[in-house]
N, C-alpha and C. Protein backbone atom coordinates (compact mmCIF):
# COMPACT_ATOMS: atom_id res chain seq x y z
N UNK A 1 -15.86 -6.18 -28.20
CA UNK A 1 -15.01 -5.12 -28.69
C UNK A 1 -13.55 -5.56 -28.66
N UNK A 2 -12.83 -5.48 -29.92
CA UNK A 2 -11.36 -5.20 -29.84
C UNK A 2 -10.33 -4.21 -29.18
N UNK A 3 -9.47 -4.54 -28.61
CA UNK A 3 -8.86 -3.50 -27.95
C UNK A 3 -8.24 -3.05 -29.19
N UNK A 4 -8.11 -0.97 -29.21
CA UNK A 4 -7.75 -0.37 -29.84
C UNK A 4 -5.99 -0.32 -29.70
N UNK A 5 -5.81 -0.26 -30.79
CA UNK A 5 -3.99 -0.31 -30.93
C UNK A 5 -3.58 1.04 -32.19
N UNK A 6 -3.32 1.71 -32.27
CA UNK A 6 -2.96 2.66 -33.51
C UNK A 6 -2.15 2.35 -34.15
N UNK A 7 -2.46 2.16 -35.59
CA UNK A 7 -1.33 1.54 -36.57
C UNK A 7 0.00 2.74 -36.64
N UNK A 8 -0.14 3.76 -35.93
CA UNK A 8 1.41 4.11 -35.71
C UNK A 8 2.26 3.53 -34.49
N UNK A 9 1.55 2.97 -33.50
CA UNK A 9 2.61 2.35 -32.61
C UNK A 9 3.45 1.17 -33.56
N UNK A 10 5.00 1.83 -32.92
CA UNK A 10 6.61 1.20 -33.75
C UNK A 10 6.15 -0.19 -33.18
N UNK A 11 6.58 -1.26 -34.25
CA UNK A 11 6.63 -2.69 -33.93
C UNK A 11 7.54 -3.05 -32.31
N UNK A 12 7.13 -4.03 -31.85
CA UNK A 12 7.99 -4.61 -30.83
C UNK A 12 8.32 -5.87 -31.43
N UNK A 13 9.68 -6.00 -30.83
CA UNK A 13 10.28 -7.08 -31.22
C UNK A 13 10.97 -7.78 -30.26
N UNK A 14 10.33 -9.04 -29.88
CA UNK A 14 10.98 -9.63 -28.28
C UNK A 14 11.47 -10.96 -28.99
N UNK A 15 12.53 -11.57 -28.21
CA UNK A 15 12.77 -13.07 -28.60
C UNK A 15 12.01 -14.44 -28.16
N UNK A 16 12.02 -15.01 -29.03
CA UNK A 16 11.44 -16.37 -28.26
C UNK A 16 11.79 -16.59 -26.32
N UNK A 17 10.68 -16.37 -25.92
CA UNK A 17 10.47 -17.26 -24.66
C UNK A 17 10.76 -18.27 -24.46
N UNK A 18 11.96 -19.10 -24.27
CA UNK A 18 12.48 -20.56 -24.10
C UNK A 18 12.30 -21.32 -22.85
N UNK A 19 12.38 -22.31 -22.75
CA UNK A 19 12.44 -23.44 -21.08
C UNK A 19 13.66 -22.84 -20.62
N UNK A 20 14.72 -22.51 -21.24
CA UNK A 20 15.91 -21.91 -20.19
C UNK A 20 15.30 -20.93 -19.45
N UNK A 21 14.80 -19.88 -20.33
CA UNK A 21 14.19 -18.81 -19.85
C UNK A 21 13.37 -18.67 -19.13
N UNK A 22 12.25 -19.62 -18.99
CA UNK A 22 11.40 -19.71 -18.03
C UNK A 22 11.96 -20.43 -16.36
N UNK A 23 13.11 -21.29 -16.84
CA UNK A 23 13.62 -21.88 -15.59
C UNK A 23 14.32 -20.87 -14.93
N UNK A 24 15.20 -19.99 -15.69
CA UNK A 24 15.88 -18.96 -14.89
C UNK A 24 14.96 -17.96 -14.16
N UNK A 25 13.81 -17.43 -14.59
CA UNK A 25 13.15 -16.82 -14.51
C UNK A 25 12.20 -17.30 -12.93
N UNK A 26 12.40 -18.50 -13.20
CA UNK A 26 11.48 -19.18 -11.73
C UNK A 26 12.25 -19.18 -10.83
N UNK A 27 13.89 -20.35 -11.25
CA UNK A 27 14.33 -21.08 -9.94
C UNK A 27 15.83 -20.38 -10.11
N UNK A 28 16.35 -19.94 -10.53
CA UNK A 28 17.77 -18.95 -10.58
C UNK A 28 18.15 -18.28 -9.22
N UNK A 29 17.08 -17.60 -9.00
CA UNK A 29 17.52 -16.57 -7.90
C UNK A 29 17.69 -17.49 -6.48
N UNK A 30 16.66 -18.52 -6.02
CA UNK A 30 16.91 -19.10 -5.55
C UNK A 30 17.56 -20.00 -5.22
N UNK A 31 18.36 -20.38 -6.27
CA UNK A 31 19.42 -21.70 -6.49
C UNK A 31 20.54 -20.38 -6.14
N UNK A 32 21.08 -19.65 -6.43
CA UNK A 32 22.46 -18.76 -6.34
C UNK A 32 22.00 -18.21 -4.58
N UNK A 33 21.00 -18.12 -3.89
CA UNK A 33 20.20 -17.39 -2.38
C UNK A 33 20.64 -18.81 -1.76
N UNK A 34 20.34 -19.95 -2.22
CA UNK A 34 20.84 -21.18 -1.70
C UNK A 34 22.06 -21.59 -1.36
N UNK A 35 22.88 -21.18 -2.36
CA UNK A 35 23.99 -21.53 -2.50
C UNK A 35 25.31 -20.56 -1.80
N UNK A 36 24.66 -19.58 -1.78
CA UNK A 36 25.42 -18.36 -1.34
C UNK A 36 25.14 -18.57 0.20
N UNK A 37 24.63 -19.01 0.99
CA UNK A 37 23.95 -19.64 2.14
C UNK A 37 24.39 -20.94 2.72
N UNK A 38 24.87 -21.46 1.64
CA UNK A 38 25.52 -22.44 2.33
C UNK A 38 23.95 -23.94 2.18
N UNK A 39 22.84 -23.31 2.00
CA UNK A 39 21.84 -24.54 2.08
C UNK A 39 21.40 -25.40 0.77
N UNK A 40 22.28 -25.99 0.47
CA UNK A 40 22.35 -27.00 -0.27
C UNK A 40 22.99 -28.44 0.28
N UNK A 41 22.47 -29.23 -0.34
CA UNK A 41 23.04 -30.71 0.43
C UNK A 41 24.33 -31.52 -0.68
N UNK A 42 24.76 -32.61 -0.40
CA UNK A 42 25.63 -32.66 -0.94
C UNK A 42 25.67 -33.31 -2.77
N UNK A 43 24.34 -33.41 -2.60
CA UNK A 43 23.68 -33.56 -4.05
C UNK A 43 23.26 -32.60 -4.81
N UNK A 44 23.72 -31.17 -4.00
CA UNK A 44 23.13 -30.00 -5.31
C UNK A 44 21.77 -29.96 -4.66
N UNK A 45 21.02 -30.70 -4.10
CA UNK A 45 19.55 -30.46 -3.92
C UNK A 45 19.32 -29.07 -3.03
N UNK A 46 18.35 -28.08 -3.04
CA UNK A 46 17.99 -27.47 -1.66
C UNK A 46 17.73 -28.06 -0.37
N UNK A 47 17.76 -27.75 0.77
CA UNK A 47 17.49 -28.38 2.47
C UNK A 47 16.34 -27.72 2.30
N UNK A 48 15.60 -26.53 1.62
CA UNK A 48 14.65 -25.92 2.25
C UNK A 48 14.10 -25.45 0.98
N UNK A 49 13.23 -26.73 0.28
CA UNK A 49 12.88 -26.91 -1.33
C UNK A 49 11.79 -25.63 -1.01
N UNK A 50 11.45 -24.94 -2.00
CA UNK A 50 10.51 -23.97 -2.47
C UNK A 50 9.42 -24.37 -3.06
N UNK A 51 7.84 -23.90 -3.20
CA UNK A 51 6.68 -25.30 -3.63
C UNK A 51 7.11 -25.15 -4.99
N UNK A 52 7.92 -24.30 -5.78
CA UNK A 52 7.98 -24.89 -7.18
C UNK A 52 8.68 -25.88 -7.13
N UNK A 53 9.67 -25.87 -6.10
CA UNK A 53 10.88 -26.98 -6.02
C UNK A 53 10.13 -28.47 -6.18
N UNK A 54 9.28 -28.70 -4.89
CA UNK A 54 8.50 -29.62 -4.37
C UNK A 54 7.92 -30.44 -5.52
N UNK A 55 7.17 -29.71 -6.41
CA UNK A 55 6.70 -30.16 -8.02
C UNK A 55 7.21 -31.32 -8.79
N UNK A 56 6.29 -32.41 -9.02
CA UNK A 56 6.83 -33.56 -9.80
C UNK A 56 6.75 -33.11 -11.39
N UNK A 57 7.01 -33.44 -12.34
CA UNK A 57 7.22 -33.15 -13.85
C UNK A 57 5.79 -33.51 -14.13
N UNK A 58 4.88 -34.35 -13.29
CA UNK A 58 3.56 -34.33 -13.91
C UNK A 58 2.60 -33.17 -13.13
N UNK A 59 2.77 -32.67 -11.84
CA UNK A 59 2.31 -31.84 -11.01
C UNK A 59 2.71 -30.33 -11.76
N UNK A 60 3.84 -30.16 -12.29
CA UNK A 60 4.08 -28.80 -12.84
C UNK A 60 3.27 -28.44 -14.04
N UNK A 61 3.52 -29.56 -14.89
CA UNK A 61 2.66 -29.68 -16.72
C UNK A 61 1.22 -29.37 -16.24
N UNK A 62 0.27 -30.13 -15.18
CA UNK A 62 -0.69 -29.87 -14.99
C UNK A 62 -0.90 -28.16 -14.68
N UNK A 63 -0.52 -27.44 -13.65
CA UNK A 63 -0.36 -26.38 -13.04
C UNK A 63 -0.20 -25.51 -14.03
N UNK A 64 0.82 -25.51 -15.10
CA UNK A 64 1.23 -25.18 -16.43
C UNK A 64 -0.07 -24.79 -17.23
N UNK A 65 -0.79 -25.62 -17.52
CA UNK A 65 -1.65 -25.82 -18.05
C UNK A 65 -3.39 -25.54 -17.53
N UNK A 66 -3.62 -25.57 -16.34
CA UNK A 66 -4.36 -24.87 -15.90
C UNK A 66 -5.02 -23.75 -16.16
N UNK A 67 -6.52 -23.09 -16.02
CA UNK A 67 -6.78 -21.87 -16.52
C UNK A 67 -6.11 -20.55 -15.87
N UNK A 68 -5.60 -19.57 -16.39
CA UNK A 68 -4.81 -18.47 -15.77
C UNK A 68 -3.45 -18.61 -15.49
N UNK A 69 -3.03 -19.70 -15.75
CA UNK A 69 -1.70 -19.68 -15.73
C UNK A 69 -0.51 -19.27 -16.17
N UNK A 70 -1.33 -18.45 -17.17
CA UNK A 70 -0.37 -17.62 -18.00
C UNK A 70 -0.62 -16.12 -17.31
């Protein structure tokens, strides 16, 4: 079965979902909680990385991609 939708519900109209958007959306709050804290090192890095932090660029794509990950 299809889920029912009534052709009078008004259109929605959202913008593209971007990588900015998804990065702010993940690591933002924590980078400004960091910083406002004083726990950052002198490279910009966190002292007290978060497991998204922890994530290599091939460890995230996988995870990404995974079933339910959306």
């Amino acid at each position: 079965m299809k889920p029912y939708v009534s052709y009078r519900v008004p259109d929605i109209e959202e913008p593209e979902f971007t990588p900015q958007d998804l990065f702010h959306a993940v690591y933002t709050d924590k980078i400004v909680q960091d910083f406002k804290a004083g726990k950052l090192k002198q490279d910009l890095s966190p002292e007290e990385p978060s497991p998204e932090e922890q994530l290599t660029r091939e460890q995230a794509k996988i995870k990404a991609q995974q079933t339910g990950s959306d």
